[in-house]
Protein backbone atom coordinates (compact mmCIF):
# COMPACT_ATOMS: atom_id res chain seq x y z
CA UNK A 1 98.72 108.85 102.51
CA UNK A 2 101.99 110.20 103.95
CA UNK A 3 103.38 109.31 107.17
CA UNK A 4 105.95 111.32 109.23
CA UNK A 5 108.11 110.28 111.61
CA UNK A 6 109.77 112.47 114.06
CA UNK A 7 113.02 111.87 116.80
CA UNK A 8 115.37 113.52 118.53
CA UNK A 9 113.17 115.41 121.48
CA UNK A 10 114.24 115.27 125.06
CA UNK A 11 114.92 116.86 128.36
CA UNK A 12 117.98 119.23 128.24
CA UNK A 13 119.17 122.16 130.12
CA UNK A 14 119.59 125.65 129.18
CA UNK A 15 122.02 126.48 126.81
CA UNK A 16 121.75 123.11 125.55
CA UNK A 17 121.14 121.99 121.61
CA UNK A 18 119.17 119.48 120.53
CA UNK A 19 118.16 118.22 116.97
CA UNK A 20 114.72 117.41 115.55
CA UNK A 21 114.47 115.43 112.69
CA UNK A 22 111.31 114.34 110.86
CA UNK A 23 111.14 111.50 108.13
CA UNK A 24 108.57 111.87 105.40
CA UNK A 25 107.15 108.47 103.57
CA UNK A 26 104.47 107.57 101.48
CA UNK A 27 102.45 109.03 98.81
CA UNK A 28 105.21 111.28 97.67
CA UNK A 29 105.67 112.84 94.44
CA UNK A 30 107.24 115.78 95.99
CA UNK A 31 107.35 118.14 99.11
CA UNK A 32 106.74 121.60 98.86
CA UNK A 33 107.17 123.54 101.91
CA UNK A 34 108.56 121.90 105.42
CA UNK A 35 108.18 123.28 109.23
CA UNK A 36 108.12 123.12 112.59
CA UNK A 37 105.62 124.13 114.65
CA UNK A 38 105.33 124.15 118.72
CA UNK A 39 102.94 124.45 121.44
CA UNK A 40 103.85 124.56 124.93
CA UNK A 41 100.67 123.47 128.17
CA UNK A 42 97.75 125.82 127.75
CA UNK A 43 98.97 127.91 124.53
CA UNK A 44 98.21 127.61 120.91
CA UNK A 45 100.60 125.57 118.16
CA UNK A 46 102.98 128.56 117.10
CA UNK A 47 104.67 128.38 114.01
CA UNK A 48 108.40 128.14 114.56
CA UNK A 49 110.31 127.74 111.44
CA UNK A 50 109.73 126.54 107.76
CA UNK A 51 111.65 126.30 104.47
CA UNK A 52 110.91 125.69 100.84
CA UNK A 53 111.91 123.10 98.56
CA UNK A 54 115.10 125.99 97.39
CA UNK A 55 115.88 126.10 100.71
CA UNK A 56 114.48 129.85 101.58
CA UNK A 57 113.99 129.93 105.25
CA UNK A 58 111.56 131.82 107.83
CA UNK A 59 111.65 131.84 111.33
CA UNK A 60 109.63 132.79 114.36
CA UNK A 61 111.38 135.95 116.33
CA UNK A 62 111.63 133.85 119.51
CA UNK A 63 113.88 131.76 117.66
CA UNK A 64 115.95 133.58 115.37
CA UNK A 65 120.09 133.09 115.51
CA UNK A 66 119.17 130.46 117.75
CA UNK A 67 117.30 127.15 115.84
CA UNK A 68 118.21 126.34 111.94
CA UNK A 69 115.72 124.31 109.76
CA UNK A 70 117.11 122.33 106.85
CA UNK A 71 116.48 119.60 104.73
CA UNK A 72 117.79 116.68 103.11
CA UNK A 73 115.07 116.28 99.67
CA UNK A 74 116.70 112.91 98.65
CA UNK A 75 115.39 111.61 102.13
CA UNK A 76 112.42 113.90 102.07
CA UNK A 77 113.63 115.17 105.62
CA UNK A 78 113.49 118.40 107.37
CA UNK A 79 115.53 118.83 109.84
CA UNK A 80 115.60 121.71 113.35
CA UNK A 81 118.96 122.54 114.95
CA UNK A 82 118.12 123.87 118.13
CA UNK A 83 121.02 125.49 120.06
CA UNK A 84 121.18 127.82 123.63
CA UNK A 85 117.81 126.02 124.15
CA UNK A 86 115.94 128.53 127.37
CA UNK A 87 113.15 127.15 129.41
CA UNK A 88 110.29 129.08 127.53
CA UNK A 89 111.22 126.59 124.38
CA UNK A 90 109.63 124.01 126.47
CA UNK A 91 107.09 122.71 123.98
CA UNK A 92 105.80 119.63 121.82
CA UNK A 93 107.28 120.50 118.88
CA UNK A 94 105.44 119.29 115.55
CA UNK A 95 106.80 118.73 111.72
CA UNK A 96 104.47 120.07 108.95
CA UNK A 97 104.97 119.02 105.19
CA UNK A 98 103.03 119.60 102.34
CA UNK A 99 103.24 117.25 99.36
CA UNK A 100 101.86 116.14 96.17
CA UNK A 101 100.95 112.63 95.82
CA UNK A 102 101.37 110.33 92.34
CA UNK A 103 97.89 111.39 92.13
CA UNK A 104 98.77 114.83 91.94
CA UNK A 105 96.25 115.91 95.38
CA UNK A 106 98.37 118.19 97.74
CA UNK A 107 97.63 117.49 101.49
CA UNK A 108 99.44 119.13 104.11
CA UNK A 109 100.71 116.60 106.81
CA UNK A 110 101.43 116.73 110.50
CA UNK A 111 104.08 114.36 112.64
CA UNK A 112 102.97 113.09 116.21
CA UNK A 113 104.95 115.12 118.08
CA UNK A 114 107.91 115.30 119.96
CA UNK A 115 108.87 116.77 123.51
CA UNK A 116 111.24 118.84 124.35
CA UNK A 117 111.89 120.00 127.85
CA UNK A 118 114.40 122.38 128.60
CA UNK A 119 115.08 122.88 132.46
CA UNK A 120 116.42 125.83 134.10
């Protein structure tokens, strides 16, 4: 079992940064692939940004030149940078990791969520 624990949500205004940060513990052999995912009231969970364990990174359009995803492996933690924050980022933003246990399953795991609110 793998647990993940995220931080750093909150209300900010527009133009404003703010920075996710989601802990991975556990069952961990080690992580492949890390994200962030969002959904905002009465829209689907959008994929937002993700990297792999050599740090490649991908990022939703909305986002681009805007949020940075990185990660620390030796604290199996995936971080978002999220700077000139707009109102339409207004979301519950989610991490996603996928890791392989000492027993060698892979399971993809999902944090509880975080708000962010970004006022204009």
């Amino acid at each position: 079992q793998v647990q993940l624990v995220e931080s750093g949500g909150g209300l900010v205004q527009g133009g404003g940064s703010l920075r996710l940060s989601c802990a991975a513990s556990g069952n961990i052999f080690s992580i492949a692939d890390m994200g962030w995912y969002r959904q905002a009231p009465g829209k689907q969970r959008e994929p937002v940004a993700a990297i792999t364990p050599g740090g490649s990174t991908t990022y939703a359009d909305s986002v681009k030149g805007r949020f940075t995803i990185s990660r620390d492996n030796a604290k199996n933690t995936v971080y978002l940078q999220m700077n000139s924050l707009k109102p339409e980022d207004t979301a519950v933003y989610y991490c996603s990791v996928r890791t392989r246990g000492w027993d060698l399953k892979e399971i993809a795991s999902w944090g509880q969520g975080t708000q962010v609110i970004v006022s204009s």
